[in-house]
Protein backbone atom coordinates (compact mmCIF):
# COMPACT_ATOMS: atom_id res chain seq x y z
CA UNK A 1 -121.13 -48.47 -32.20
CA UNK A 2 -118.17 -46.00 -32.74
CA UNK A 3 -115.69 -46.73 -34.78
CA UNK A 4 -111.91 -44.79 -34.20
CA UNK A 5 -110.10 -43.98 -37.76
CA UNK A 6 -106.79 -42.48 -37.78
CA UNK A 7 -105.99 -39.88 -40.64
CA UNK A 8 -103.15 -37.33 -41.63
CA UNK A 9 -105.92 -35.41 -39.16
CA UNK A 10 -105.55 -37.39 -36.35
CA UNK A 11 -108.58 -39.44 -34.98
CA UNK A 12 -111.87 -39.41 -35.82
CA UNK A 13 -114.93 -40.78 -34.04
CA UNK A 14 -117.51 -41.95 -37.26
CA UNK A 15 -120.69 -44.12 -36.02
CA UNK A 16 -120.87 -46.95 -38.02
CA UNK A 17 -123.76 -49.85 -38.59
CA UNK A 18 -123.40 -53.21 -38.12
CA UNK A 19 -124.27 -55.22 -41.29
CA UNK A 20 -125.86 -58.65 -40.39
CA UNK A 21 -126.48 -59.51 -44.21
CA UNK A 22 -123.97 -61.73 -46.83
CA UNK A 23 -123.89 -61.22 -50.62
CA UNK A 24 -123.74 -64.70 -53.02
CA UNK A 25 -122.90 -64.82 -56.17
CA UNK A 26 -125.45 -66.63 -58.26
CA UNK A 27 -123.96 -67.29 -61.89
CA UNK A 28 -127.17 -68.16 -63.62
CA UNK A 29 -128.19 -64.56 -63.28
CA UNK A 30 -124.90 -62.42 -62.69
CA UNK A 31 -125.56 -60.81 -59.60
CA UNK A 32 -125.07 -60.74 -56.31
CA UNK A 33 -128.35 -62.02 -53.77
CA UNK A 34 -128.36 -61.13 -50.50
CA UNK A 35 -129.31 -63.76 -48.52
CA UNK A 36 -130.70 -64.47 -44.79
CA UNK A 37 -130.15 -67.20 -42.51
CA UNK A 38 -132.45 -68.95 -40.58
CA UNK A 39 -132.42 -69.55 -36.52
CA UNK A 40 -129.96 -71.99 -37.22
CA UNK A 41 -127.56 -70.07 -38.59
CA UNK A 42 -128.07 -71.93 -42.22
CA UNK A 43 -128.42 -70.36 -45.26
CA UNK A 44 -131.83 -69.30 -46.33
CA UNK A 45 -130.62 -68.50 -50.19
CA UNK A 46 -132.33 -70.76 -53.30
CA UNK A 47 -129.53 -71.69 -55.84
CA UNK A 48 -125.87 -72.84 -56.31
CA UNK A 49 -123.94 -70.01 -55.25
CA UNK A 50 -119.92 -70.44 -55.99
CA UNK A 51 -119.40 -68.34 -52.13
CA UNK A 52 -120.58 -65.88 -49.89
CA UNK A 53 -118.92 -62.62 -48.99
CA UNK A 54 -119.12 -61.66 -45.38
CA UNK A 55 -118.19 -57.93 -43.82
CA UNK A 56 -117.33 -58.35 -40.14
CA UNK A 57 -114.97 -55.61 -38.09
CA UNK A 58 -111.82 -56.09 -35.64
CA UNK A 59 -110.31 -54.29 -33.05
CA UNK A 60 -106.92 -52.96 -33.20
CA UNK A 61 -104.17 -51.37 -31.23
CA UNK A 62 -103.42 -48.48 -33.39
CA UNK A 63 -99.96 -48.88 -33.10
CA UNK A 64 -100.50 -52.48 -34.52
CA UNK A 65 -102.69 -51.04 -37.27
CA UNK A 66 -100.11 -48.48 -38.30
CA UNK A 67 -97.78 -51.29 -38.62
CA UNK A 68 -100.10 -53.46 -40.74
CA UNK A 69 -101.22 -50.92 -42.90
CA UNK A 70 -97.02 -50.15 -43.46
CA UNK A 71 -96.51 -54.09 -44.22
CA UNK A 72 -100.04 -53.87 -46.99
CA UNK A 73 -98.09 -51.27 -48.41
CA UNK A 74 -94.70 -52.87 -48.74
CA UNK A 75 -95.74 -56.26 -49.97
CA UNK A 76 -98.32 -53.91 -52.65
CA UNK A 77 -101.87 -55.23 -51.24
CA UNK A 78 -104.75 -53.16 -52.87
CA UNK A 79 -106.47 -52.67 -49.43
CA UNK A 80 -106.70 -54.13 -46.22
CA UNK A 81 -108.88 -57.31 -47.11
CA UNK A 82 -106.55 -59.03 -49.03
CA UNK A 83 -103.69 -58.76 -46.84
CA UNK A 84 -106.34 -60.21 -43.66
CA UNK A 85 -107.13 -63.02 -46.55
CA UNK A 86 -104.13 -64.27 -47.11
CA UNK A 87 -102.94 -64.09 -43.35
CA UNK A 88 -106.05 -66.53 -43.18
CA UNK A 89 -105.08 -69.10 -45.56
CA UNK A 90 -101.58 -68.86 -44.38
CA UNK A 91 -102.89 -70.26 -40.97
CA UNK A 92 -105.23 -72.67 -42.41
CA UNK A 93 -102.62 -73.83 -44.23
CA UNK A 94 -100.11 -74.27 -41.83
CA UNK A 95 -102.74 -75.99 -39.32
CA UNK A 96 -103.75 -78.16 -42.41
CA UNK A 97 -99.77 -79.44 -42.44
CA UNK A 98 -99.47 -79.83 -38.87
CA UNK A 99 -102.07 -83.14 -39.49
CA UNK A 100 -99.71 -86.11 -41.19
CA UNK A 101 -102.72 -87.53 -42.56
CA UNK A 102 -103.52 -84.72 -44.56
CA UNK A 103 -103.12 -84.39 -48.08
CA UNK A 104 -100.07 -82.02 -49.37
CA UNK A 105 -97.67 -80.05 -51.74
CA UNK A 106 -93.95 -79.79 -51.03
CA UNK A 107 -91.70 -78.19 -52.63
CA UNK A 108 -88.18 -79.43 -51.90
CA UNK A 109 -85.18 -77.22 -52.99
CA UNK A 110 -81.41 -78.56 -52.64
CA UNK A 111 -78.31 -77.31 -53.41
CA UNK A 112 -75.12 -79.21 -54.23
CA UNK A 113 -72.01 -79.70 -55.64
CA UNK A 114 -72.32 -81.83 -58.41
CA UNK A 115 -68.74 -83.22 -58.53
CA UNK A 116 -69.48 -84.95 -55.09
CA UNK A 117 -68.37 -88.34 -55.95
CA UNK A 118 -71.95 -90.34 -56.75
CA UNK A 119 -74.31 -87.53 -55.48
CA UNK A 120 -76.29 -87.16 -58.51
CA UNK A 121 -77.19 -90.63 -58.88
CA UNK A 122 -78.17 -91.06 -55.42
CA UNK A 123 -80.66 -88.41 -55.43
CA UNK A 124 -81.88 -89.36 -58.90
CA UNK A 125 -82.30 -93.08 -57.51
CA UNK A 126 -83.91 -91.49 -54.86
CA UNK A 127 -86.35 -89.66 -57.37
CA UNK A 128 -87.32 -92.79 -59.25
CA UNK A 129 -88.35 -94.85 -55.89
CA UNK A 130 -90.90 -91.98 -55.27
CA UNK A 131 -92.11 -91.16 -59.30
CA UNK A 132 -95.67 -91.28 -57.62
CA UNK A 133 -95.21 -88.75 -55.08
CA UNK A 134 -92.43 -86.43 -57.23
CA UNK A 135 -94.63 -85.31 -59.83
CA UNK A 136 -92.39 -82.94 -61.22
CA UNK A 137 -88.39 -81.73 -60.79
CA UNK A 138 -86.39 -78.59 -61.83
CA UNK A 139 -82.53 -78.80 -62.24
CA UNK A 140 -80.31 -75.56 -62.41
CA UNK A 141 -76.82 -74.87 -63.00
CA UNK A 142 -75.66 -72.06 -60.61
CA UNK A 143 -71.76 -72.11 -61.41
CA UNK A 144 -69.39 -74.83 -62.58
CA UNK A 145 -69.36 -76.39 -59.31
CA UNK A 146 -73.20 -76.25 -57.70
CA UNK A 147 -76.63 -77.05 -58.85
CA UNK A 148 -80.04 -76.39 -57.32
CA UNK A 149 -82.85 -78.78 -57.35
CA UNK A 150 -86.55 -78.02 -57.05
CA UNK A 151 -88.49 -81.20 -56.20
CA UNK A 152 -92.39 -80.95 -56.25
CA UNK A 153 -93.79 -83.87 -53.99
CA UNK A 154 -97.29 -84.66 -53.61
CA UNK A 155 -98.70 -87.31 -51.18
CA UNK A 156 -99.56 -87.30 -47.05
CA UNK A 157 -97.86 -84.94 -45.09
CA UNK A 158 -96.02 -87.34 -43.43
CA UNK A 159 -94.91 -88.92 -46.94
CA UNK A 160 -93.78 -85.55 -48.35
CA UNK A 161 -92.24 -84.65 -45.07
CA UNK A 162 -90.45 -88.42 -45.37
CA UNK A 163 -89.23 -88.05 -48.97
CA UNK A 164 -87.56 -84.72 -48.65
CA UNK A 165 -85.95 -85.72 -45.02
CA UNK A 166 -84.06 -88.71 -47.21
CA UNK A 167 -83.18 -86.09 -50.16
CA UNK A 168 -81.60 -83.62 -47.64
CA UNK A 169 -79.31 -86.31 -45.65
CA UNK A 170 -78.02 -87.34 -48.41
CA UNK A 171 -74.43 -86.77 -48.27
CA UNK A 172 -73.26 -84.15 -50.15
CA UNK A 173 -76.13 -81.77 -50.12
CA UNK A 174 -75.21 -78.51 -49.06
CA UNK A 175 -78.42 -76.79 -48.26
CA UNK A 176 -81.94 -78.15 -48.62
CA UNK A 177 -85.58 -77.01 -47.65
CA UNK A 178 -89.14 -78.34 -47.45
CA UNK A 179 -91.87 -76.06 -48.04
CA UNK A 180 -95.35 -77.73 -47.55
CA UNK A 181 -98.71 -76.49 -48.40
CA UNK A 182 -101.90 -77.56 -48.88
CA UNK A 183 -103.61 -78.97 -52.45
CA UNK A 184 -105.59 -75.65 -52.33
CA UNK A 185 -109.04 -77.53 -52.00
CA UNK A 186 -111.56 -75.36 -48.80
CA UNK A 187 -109.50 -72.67 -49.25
C-alpha cells in the first residue's frame, strides 16, 4: 500500500504496513497486551482491560487535509487523533440526542431583563416544578438591567428538550438556548 504525505517538500510516496493488531491496557500489570481476535471478530485477550486502542488509516483529498490540519492547529490539538476523536463523539453525541428516549444533559442559558414585571418568579416557579430534572442553576448579573441564567437539566431528551422550550417562551426572555449532550456513559 502507498501512502501520499505532503511536506514543505511537496509529496512523498512512503510504503506503509497495514497493522491488523490492537493494544489493551491491562491494569493489574501496567502494560499494554496485544491481543488477537478470533474468526469472529471477538476478542481473544484474558483479563479486564479498561479499552483497546485501534490504528486504522483514511483517505483524504489533500485540499481537505490541508484544511483539517489548519483547523487542529487553530483549536491547539496535539496531533491529528484527537481532533478525529472528538469529531467522533461529537456525532455520537448528536445521534444519541436525536433519540427522545435517550438519557441527557442540557444546558439551558437565558437572558433577560430582570425588571420585566413578574419574570423572575415565573421562571423560578418554573424551576421548582422541575427540581428533579434541574439539578443545578447559575444566575449572573450582566448590567443593571439584564441577567443570564444557566440551567443544567438532566432527564429524557424529550424532557430536557420540554423544560427548556417552557423557560424560553416565557415572556420576557430575551435570548435563550438549549445545548444537549449526552451523560458521557459509551463514550
Amino acid at each position: 500500500m502507498v501512502l501520499k504525505l505532503s511536506g514543505n517538500g511537496g509529496i512523498c510516496n512512503t510504503k506503509i504496513k497495514i497493522i491488523t493488531r490492537k493494544t489493551e491496557y491491562n491494569p493489574d500489570r501496567d502494560i499494554c497486551d496485544e491481543i488477537g481476535y478470533d474468526a469472529g471478530g471477538r476478542s481473544t485477550a484474558r483479563g479486564r482491560g479498561v479499552g483497546h486502542t485501534v490504528r486504522f488509516g483514511i483517505s483524504l483529498d489533500e485540499k481537505l487535509l490541508q484544511n483539517f490540519d489548519q483547523l487542529i492547529e487553530q483549536k491547539s490539538y496535539m496531533n491529528r487523533s484527537e481532533a478525529i476523536r472528538d469529531l467522533i463523539r461529537a456525532s455520537l453525541v448528536e445521534e444519541r440526542c436525536g433519540a427522545e428516549d435517550q438519557e441527557a444533559v442540557g444546558t439551558v442559558t437565558l437572558v433577560y431583563n430582570h425588571h420585566v414585571r413578574d419574570l423572575a418568579d415565573k421562571l423560578t416557579d418554573h424551576q421548582h416544578a422541575h427540581h428533579d430534572q434541574i439539578i443545578s442553576a447559575l444566575h449572573v448579573h450582566l448590567d443593571a438591567h439584564n441577567c443570564l441564567e444557566v440551567l443544567v437539566i438532566r432527564g429524557t431528551v424529550l424532557v430536557v428538550k420540554q423544560i427548556a422550550n417552557e423557560l424560553i417562551s416565557v415572556k420576557g426572555v430575551k435570548h435563550g438556548k438549549l445545548v444537549l449532550t449526552t451523560t458521557g456513559e459509551d463514550l
